[in-house]
C-alpha atoms as a PDB file:
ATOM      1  CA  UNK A   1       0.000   0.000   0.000  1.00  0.00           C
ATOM      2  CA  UNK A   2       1.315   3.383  -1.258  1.00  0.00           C
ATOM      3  CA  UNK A   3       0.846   6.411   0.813  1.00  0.00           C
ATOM      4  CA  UNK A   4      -0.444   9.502  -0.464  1.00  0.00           C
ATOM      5  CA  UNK A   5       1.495  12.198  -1.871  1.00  0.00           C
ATOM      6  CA  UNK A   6       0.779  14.850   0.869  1.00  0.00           C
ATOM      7  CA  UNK A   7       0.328  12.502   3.679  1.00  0.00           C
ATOM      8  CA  UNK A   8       2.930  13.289   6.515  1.00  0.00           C
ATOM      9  CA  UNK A   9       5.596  10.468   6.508  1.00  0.00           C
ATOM     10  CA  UNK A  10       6.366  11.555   9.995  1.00  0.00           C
ATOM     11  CA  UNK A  11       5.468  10.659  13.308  1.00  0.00           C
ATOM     12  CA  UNK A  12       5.889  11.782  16.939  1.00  0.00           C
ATOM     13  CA  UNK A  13       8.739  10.570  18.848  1.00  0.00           C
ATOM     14  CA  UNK A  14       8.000   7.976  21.558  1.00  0.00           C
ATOM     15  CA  UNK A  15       8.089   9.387  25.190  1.00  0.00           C
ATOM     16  CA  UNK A  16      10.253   7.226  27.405  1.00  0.00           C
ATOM     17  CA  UNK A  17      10.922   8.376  30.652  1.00  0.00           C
ATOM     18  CA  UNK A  18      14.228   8.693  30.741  1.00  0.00           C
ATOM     19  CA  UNK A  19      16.697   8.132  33.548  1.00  0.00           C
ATOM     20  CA  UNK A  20      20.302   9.914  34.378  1.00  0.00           C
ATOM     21  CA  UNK A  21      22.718   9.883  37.019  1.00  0.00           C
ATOM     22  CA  UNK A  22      25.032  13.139  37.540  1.00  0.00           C
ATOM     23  CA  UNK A  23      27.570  13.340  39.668  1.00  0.00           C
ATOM     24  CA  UNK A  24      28.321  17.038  40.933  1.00  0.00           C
ATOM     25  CA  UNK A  25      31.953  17.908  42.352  1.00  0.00           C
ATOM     26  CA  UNK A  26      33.448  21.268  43.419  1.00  0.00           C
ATOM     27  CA  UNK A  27      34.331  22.910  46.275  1.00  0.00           C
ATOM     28  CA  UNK A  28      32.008  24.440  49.161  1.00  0.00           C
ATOM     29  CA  UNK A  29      29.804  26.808  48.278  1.00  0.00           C
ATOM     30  CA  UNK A  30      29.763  26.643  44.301  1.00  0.00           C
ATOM     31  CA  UNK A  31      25.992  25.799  44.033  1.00  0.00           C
ATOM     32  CA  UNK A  32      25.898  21.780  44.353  1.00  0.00           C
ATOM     33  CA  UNK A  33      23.026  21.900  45.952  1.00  0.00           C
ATOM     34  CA  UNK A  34      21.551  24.474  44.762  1.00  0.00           C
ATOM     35  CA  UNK A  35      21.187  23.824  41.479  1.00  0.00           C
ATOM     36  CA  UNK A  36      20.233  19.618  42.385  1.00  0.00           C
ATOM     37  CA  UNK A  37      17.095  20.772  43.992  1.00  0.00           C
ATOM     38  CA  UNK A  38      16.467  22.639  41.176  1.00  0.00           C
ATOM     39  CA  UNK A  39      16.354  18.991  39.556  1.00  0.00           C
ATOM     40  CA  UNK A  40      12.721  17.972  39.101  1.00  0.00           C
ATOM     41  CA  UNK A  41      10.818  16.674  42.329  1.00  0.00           C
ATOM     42  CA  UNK A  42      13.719  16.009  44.401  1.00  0.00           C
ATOM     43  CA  UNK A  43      14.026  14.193  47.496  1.00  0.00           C
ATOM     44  CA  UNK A  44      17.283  14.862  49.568  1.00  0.00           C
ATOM     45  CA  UNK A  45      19.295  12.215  51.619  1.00  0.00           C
ATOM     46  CA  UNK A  46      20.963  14.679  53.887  1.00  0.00           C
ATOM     47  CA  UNK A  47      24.349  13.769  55.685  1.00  0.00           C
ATOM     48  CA  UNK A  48      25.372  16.283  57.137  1.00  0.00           C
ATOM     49  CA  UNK A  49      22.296  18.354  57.533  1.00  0.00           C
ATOM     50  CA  UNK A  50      23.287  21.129  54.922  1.00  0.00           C
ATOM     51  CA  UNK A  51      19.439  20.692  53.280  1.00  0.00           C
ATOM     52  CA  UNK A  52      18.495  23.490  56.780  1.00  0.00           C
ATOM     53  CA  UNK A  53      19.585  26.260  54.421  1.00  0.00           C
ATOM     54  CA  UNK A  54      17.481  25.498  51.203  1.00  0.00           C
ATOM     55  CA  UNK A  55      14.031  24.997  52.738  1.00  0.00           C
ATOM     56  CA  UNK A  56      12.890  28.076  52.380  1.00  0.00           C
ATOM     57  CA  UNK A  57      14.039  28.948  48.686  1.00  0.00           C
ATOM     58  CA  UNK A  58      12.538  25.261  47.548  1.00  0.00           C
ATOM     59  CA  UNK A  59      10.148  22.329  47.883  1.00  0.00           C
ATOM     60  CA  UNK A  60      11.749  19.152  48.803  1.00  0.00           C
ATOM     61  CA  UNK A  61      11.645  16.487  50.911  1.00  0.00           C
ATOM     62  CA  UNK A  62      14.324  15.173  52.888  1.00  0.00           C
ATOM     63  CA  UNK A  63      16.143  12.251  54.947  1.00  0.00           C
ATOM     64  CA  UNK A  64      18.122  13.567  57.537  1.00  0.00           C
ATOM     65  CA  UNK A  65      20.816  10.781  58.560  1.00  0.00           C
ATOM     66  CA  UNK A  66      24.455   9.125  58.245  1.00  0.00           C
ATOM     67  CA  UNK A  67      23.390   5.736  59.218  1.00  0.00           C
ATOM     68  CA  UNK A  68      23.972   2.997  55.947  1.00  0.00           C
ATOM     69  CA  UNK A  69      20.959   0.948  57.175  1.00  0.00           C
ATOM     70  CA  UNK A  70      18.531   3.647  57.365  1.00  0.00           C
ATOM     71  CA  UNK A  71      20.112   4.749  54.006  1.00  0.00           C
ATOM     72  CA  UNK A  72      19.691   1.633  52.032  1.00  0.00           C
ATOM     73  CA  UNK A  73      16.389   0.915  53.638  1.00  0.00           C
ATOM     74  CA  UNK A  74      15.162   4.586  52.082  1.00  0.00           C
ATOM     75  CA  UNK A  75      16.649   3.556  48.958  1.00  0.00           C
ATOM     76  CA  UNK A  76      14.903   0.138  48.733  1.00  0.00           C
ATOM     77  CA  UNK A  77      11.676   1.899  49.116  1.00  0.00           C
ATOM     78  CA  UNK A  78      12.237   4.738  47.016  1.00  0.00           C
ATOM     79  CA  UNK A  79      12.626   1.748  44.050  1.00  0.00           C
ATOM     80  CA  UNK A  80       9.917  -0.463  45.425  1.00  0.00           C
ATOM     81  CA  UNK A  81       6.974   2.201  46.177  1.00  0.00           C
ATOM     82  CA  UNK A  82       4.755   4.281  44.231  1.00  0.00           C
ATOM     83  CA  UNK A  83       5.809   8.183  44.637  1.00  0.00           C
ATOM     84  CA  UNK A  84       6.300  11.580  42.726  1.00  0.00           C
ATOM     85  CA  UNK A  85      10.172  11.873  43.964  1.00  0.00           C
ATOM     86  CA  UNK A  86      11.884  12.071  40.786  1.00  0.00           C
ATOM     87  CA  UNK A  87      15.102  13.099  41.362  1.00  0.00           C
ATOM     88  CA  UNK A  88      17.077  11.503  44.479  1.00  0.00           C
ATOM     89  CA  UNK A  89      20.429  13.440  46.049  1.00  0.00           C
ATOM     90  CA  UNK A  90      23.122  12.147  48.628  1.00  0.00           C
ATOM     91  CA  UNK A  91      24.366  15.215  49.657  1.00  0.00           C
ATOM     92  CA  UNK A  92      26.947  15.072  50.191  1.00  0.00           C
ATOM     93  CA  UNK A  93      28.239  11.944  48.819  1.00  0.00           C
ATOM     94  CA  UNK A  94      31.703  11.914  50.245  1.00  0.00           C
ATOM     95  CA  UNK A  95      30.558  11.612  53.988  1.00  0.00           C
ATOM     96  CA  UNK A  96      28.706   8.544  52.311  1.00  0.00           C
ATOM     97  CA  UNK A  97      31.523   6.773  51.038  1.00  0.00           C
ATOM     98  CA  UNK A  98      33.910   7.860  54.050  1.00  0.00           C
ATOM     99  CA  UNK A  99      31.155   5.747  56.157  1.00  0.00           C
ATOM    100  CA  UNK A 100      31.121   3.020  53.897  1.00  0.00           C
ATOM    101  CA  UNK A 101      34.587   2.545  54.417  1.00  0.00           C
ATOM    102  CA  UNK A 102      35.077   3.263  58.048  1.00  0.00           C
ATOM    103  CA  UNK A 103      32.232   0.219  58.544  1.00  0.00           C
ATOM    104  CA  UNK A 104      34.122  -2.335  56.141  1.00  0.00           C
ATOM    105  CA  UNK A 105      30.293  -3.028  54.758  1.00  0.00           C
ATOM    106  CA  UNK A 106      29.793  -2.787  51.041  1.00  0.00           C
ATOM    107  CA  UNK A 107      26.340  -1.107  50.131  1.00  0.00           C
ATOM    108  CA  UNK A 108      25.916  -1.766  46.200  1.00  0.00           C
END
């Protein structure tokens, strides 16, 4: 079957949600933060409790906490539940890994 001379041969793109990871590095007070929460519906994992100056510029939600357990645990339920978070931050990461390997435990 032929199609017709004016018909559009075109069609719209699919829409697949699409995931990315982004790993942010500078030094203190460059705007990490900042501009992650600017990232769409983010929820924060906080380590150090540096989310206390953002909560007024931004909506977010957060998990205040250094303990791996209660880390993975929020983790496993951000993948496993039904929410609107969209974008999740470990801010910031390097207390996170300095934890990891202070406890010996392996988290991924």
């Amino acid at each position: 079957m032929t199609k017709e001379k004016n018909e559009n041969p075109f069609q719209l793109a699919a829409k697949i949600p699409k995931k990315m990871k982004v790993f942010l590095w500078g030094a203190a007070g460059t705007g990490k933060t900042t501009l992650a929460l600017q990232f769409p519906s983010p929820v924060v994992i906080d380590l150090e409790g540096g989310t206390d100056l953002y909560g007024d510029r931004t909506e977010f939600s957060v998990l205040k906490t250094i303990d791996l357990a209660e880390i993975k645990g929020a983790l496993a339920w951000l993948k496993a539940e039904q929410h609107s978070y969209e974008t999740v931050i470990i801010d910031p990461i390097t207390i996170f890994g300095s934890n990891a390997r202070l406890t010996g435990r392996r988290f991924f």
